[in-house]
N, C-alpha and C. Protein backbone atom coordinates (compact mmCIF):
# COMPACT_ATOMS: atom_id res chain seq x y z
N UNK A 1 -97.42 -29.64 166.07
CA UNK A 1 -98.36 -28.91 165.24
C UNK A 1 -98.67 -27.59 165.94
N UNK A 2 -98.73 -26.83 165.21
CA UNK A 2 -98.60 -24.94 165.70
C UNK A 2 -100.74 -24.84 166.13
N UNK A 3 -100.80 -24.14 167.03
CA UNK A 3 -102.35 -23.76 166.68
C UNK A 3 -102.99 -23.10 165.91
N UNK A 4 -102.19 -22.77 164.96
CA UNK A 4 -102.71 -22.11 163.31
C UNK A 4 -103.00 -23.22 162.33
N UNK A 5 -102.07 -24.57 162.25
CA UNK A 5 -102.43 -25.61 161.44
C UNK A 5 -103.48 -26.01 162.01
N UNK A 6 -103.78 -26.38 163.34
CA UNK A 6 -104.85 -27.20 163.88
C UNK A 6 -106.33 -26.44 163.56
N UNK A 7 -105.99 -25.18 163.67
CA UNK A 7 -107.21 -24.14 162.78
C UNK A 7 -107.74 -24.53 162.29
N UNK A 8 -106.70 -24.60 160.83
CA UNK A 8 -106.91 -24.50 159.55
C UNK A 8 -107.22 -25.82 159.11
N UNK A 9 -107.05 -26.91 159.91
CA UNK A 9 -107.46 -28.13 159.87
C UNK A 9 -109.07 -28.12 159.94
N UNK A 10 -109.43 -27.29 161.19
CA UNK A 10 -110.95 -27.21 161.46
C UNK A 10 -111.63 -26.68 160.32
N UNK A 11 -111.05 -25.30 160.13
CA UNK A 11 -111.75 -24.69 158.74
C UNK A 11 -112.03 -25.88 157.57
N UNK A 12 -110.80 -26.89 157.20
CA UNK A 12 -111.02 -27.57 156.27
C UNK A 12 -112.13 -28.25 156.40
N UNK A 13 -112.44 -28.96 157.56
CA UNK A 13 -113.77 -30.10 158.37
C UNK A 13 -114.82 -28.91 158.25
N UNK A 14 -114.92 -27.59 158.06
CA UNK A 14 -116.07 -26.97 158.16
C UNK A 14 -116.99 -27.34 156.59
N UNK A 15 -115.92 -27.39 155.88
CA UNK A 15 -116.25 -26.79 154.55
C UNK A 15 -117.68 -28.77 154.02
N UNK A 16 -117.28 -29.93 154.90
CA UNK A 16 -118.07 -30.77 154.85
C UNK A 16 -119.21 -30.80 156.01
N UNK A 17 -119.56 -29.58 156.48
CA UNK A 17 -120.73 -30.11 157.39
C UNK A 17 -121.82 -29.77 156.26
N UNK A 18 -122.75 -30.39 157.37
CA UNK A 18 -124.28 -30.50 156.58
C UNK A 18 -125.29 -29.98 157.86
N UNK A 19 -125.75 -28.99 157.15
CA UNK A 19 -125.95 -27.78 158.02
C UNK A 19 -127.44 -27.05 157.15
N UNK A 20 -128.19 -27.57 156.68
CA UNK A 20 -129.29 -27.06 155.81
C UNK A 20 -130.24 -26.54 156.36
N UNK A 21 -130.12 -26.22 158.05
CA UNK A 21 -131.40 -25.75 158.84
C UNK A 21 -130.51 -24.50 159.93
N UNK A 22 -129.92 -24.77 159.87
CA UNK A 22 -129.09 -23.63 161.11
C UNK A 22 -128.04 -22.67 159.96
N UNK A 23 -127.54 -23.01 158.82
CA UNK A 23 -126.61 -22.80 157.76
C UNK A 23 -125.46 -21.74 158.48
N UNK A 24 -125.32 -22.90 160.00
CA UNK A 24 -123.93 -22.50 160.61
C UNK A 24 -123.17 -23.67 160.46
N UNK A 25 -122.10 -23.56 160.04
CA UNK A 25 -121.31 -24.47 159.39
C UNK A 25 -120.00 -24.87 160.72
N UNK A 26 -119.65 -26.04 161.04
CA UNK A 26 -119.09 -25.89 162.10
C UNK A 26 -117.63 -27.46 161.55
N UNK A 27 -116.23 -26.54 161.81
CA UNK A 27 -115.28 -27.94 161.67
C UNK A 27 -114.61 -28.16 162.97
N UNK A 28 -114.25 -29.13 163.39
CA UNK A 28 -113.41 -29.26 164.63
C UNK A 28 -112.39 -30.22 164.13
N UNK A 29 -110.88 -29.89 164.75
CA UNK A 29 -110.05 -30.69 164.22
C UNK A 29 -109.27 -31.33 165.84
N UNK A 30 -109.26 -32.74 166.39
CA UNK A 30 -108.90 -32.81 167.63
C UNK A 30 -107.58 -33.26 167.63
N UNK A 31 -106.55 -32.99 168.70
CA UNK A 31 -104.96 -33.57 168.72
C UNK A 31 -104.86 -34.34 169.89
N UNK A 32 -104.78 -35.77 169.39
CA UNK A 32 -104.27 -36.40 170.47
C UNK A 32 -102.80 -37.04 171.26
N UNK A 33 -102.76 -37.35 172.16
CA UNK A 33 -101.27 -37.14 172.87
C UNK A 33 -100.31 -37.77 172.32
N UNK A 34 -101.37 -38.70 170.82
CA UNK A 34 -99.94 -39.69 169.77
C UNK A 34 -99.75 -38.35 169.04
N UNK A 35 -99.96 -37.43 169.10
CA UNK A 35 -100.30 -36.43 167.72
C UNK A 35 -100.89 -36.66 166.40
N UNK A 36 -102.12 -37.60 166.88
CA UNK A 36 -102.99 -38.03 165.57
C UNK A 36 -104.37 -37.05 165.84
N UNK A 37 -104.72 -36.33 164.45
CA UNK A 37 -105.41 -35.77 164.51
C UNK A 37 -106.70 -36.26 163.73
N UNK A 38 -108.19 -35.79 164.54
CA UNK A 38 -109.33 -36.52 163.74
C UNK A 38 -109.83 -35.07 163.77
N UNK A 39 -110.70 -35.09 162.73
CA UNK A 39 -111.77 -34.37 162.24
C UNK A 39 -113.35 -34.40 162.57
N UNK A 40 -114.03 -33.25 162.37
CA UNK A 40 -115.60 -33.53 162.31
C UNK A 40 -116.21 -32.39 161.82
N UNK A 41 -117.15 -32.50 161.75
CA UNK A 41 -118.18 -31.46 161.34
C UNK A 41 -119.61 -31.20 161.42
N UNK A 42 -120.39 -30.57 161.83
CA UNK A 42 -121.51 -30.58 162.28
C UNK A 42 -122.34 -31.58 161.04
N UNK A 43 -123.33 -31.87 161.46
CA UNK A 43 -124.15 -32.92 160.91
C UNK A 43 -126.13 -32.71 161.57
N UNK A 44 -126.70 -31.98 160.63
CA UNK A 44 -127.91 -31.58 161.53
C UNK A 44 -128.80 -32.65 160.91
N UNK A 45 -130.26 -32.57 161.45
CA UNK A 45 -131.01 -33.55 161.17
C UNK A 45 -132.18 -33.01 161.58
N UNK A 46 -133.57 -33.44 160.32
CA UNK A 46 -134.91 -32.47 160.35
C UNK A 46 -135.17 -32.98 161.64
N UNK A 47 -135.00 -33.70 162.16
CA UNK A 47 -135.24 -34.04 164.08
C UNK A 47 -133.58 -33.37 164.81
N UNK A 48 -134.25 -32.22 165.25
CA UNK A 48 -132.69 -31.38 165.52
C UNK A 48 -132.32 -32.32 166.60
N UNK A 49 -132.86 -32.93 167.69
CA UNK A 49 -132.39 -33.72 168.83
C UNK A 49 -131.43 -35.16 168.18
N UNK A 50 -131.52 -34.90 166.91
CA UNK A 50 -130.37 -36.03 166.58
C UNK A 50 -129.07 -35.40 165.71
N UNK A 51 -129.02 -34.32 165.63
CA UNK A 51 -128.02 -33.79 164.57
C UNK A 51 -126.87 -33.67 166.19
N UNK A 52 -125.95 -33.69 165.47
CA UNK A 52 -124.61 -33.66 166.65
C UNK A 52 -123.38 -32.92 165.63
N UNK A 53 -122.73 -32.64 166.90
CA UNK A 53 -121.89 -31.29 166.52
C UNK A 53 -120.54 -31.52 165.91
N UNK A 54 -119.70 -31.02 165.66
CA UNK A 54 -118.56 -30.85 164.83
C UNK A 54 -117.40 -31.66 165.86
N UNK A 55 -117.66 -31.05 166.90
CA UNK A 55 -116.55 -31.94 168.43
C UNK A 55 -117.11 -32.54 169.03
N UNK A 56 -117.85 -33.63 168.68
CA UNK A 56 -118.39 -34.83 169.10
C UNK A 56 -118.14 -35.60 168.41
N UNK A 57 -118.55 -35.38 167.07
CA UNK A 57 -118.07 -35.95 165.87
C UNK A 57 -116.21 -36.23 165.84
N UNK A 58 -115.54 -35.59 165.80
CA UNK A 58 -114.51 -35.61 165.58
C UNK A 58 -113.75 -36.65 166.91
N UNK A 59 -114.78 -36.24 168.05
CA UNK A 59 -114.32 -37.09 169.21
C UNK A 59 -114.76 -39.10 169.35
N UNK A 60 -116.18 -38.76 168.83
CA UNK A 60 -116.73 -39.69 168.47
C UNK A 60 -115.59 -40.79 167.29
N UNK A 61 -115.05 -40.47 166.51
CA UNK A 61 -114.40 -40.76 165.87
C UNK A 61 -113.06 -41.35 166.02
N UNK A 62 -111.95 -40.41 167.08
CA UNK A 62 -111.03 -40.92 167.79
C UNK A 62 -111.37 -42.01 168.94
N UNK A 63 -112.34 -41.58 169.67
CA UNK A 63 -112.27 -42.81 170.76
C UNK A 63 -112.85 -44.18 169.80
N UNK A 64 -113.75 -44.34 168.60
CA UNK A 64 -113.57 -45.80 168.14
C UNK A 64 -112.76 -45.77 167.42
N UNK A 65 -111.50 -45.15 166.93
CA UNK A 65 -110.30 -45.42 166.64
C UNK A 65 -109.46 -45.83 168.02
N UNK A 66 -109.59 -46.12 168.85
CA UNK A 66 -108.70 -46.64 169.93
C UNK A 66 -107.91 -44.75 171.06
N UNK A 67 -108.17 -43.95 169.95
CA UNK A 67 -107.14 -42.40 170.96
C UNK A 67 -108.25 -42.15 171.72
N UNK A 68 -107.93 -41.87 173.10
CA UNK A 68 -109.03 -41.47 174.47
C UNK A 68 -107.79 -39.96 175.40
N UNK A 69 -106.54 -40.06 174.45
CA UNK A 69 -106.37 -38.97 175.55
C UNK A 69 -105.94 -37.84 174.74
N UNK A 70 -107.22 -36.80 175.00
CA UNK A 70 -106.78 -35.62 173.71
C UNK A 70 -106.30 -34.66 174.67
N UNK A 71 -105.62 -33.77 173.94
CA UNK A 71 -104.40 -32.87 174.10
C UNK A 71 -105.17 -31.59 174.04
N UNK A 72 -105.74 -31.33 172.66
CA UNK A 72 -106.55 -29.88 171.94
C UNK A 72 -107.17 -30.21 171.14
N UNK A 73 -108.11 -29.20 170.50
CA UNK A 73 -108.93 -29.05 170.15
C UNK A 73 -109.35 -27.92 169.42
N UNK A 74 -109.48 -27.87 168.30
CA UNK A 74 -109.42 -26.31 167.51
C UNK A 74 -111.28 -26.43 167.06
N UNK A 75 -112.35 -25.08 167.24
CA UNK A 75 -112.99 -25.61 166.34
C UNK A 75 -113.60 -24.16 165.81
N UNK A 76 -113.67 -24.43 164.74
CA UNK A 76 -113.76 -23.32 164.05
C UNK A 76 -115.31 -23.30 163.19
N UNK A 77 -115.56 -21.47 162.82
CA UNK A 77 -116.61 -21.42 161.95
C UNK A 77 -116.81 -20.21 161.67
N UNK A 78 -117.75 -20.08 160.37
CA UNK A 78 -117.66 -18.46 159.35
C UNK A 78 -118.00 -18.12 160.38
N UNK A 79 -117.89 -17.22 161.23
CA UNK A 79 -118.45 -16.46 162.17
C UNK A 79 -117.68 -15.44 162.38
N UNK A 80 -118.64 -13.82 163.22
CA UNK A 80 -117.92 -12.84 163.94
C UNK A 80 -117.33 -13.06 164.79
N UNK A 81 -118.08 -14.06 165.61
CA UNK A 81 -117.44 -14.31 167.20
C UNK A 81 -117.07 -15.43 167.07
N UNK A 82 -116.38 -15.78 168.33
CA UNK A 82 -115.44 -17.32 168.23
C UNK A 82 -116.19 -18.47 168.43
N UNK A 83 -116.16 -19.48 167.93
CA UNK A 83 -116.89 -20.57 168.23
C UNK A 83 -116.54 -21.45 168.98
N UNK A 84 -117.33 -21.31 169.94
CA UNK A 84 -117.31 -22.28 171.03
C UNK A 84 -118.09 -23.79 171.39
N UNK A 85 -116.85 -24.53 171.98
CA UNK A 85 -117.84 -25.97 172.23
C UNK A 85 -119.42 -25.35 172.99
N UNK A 86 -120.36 -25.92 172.57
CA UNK A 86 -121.54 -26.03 173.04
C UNK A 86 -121.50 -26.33 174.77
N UNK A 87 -122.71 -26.75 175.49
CA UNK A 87 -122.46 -27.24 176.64
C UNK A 87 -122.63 -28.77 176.71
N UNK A 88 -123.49 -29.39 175.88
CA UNK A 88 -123.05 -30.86 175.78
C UNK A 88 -121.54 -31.27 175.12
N UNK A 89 -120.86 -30.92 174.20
CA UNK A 89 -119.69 -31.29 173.63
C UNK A 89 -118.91 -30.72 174.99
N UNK A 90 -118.96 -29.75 175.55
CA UNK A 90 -118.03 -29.97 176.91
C UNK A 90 -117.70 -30.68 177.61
N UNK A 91 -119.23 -31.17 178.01
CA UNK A 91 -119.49 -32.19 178.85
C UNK A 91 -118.92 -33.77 178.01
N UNK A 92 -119.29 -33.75 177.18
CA UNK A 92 -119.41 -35.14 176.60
C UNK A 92 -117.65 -34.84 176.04
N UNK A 93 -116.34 -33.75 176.26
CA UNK A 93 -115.21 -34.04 175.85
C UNK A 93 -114.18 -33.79 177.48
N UNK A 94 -115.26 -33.73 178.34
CA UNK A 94 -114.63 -33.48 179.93
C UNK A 94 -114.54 -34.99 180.33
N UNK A 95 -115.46 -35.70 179.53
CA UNK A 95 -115.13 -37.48 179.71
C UNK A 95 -113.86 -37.69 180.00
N UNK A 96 -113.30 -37.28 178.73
CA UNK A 96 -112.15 -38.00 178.31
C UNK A 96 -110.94 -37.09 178.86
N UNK A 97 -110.85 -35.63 178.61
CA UNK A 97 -109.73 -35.33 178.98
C UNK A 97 -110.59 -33.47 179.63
N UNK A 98 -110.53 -33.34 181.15
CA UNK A 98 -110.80 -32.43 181.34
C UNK A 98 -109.96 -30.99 181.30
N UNK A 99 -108.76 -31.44 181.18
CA UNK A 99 -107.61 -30.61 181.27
C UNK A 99 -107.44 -29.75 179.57
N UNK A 100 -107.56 -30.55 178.71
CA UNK A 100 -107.22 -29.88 177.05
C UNK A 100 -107.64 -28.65 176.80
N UNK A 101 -107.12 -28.54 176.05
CA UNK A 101 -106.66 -26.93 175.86
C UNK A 101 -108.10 -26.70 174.34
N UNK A 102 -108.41 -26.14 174.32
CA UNK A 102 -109.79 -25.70 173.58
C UNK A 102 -109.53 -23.92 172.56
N UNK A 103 -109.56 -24.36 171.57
CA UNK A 103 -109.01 -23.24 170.65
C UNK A 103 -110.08 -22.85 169.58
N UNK A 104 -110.83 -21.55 170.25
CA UNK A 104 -111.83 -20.91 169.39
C UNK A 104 -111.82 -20.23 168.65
N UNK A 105 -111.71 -20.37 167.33
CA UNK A 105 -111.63 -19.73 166.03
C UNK A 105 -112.77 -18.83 165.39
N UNK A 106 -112.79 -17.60 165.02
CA UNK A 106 -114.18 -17.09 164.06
C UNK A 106 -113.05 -16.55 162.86
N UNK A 107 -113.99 -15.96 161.75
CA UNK A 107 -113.99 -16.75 160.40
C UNK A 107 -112.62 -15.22 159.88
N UNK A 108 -112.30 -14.20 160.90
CA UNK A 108 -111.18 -13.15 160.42
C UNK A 108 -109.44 -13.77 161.38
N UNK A 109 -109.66 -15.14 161.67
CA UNK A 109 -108.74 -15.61 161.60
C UNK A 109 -108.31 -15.91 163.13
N UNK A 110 -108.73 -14.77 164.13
CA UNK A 110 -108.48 -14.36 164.88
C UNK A 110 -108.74 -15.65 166.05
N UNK A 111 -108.02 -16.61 167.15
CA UNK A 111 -109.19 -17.30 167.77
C UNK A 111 -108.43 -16.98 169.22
N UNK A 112 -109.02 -17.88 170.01
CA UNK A 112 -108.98 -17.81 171.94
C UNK A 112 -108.81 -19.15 172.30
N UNK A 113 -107.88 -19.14 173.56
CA UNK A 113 -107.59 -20.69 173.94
C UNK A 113 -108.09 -20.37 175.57
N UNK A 114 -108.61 -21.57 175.62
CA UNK A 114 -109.26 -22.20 176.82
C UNK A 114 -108.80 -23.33 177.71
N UNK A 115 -108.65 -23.55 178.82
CA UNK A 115 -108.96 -24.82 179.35
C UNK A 115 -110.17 -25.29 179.82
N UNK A 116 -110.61 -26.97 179.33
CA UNK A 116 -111.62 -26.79 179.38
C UNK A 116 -112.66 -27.19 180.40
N UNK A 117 -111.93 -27.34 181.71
CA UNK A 117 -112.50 -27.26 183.01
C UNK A 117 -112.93 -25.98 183.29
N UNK A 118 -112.13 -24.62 182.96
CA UNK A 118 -112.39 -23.24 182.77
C UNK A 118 -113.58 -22.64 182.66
N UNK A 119 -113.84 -23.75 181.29
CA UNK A 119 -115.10 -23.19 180.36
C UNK A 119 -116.52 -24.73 180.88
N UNK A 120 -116.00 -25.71 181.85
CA UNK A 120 -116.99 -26.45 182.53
C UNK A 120 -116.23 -26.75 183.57
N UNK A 121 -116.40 -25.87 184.69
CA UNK A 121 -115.79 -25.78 185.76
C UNK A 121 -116.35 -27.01 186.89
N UNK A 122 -117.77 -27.57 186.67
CA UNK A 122 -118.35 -28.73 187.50
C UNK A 122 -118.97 -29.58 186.66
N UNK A 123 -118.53 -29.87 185.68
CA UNK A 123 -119.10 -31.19 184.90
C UNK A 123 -118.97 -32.57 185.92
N UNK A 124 -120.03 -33.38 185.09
CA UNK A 124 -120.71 -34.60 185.42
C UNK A 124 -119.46 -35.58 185.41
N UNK A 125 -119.08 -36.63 186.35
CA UNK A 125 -117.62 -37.04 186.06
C UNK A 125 -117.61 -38.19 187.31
N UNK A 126 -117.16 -39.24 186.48
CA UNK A 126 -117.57 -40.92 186.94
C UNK A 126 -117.12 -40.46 188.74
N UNK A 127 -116.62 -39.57 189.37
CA UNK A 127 -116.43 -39.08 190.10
C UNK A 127 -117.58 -38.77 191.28
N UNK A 128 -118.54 -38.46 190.26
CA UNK A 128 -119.94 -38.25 190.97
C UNK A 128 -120.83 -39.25 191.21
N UNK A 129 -120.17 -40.03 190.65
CA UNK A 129 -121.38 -41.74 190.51
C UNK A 129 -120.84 -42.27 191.80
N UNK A 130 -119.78 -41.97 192.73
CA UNK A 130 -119.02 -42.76 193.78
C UNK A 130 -119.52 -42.59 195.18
């Protein structure tokens, strides 16, 4: 899969978030190392400490489908600038695979690839519990 489909995958997951308080609309589309791809989309909530993001969601999703080793990650949104994982979805996708490649999309098509130790260079990591 090219990183223009995996995009355009995200764009599609944008178009279902639920977003009625921030009306930033957010899709993430994730690739894992079977090349099965899951989806998500932001999801807010009038208690903002429970609404969760577009790549959590989408991650959330693959690991109780059984996939734990993702590859990339596209996530996209109407925006000027590129949209980037948050700092919890970093953290909470450095779990699983710190190495993946992270592909930030804004809404003239244009996006940026990352690694995403790069972009969380000392995340929290069963490493630290030892």
């Amino acid at each position: 899969m090219t990183d223009r489909e995996l995009i355009n995958i995200a764009r599609e997951a944008s178009q279902s978030a639920y977003a009625p308080y921030s009306k930033f609309n957010v899709g993430a589309a994730l690739e894992c190392s079977d090349g099965t791809v899951f989806t998500g989309c932001n999801i807010e909530n009038a208690s903002l400490g429970c609404s969760i993001c577009a790549e959590r969601t989408a991650a959330v999703k693959a690991v109780s489908s059984g996939n734990r080793d993702f590859v990339r990650i596209a996530v996209y949104a109407e925006s000027a600038s590129y949209c980037t994982p948050c700092g919890t979805c970093r953290q909470f996708l450095s779990e699983f695979s710190p190495n993946m490649e992270v592909l930030c999309a804004k809404s003239d098509g244009r996006y940026v690839s990352y690694k995403l130790n790069k972009m969380l260079p000392f995340s929290f990591s069963s490493e630290t519990l030892l």
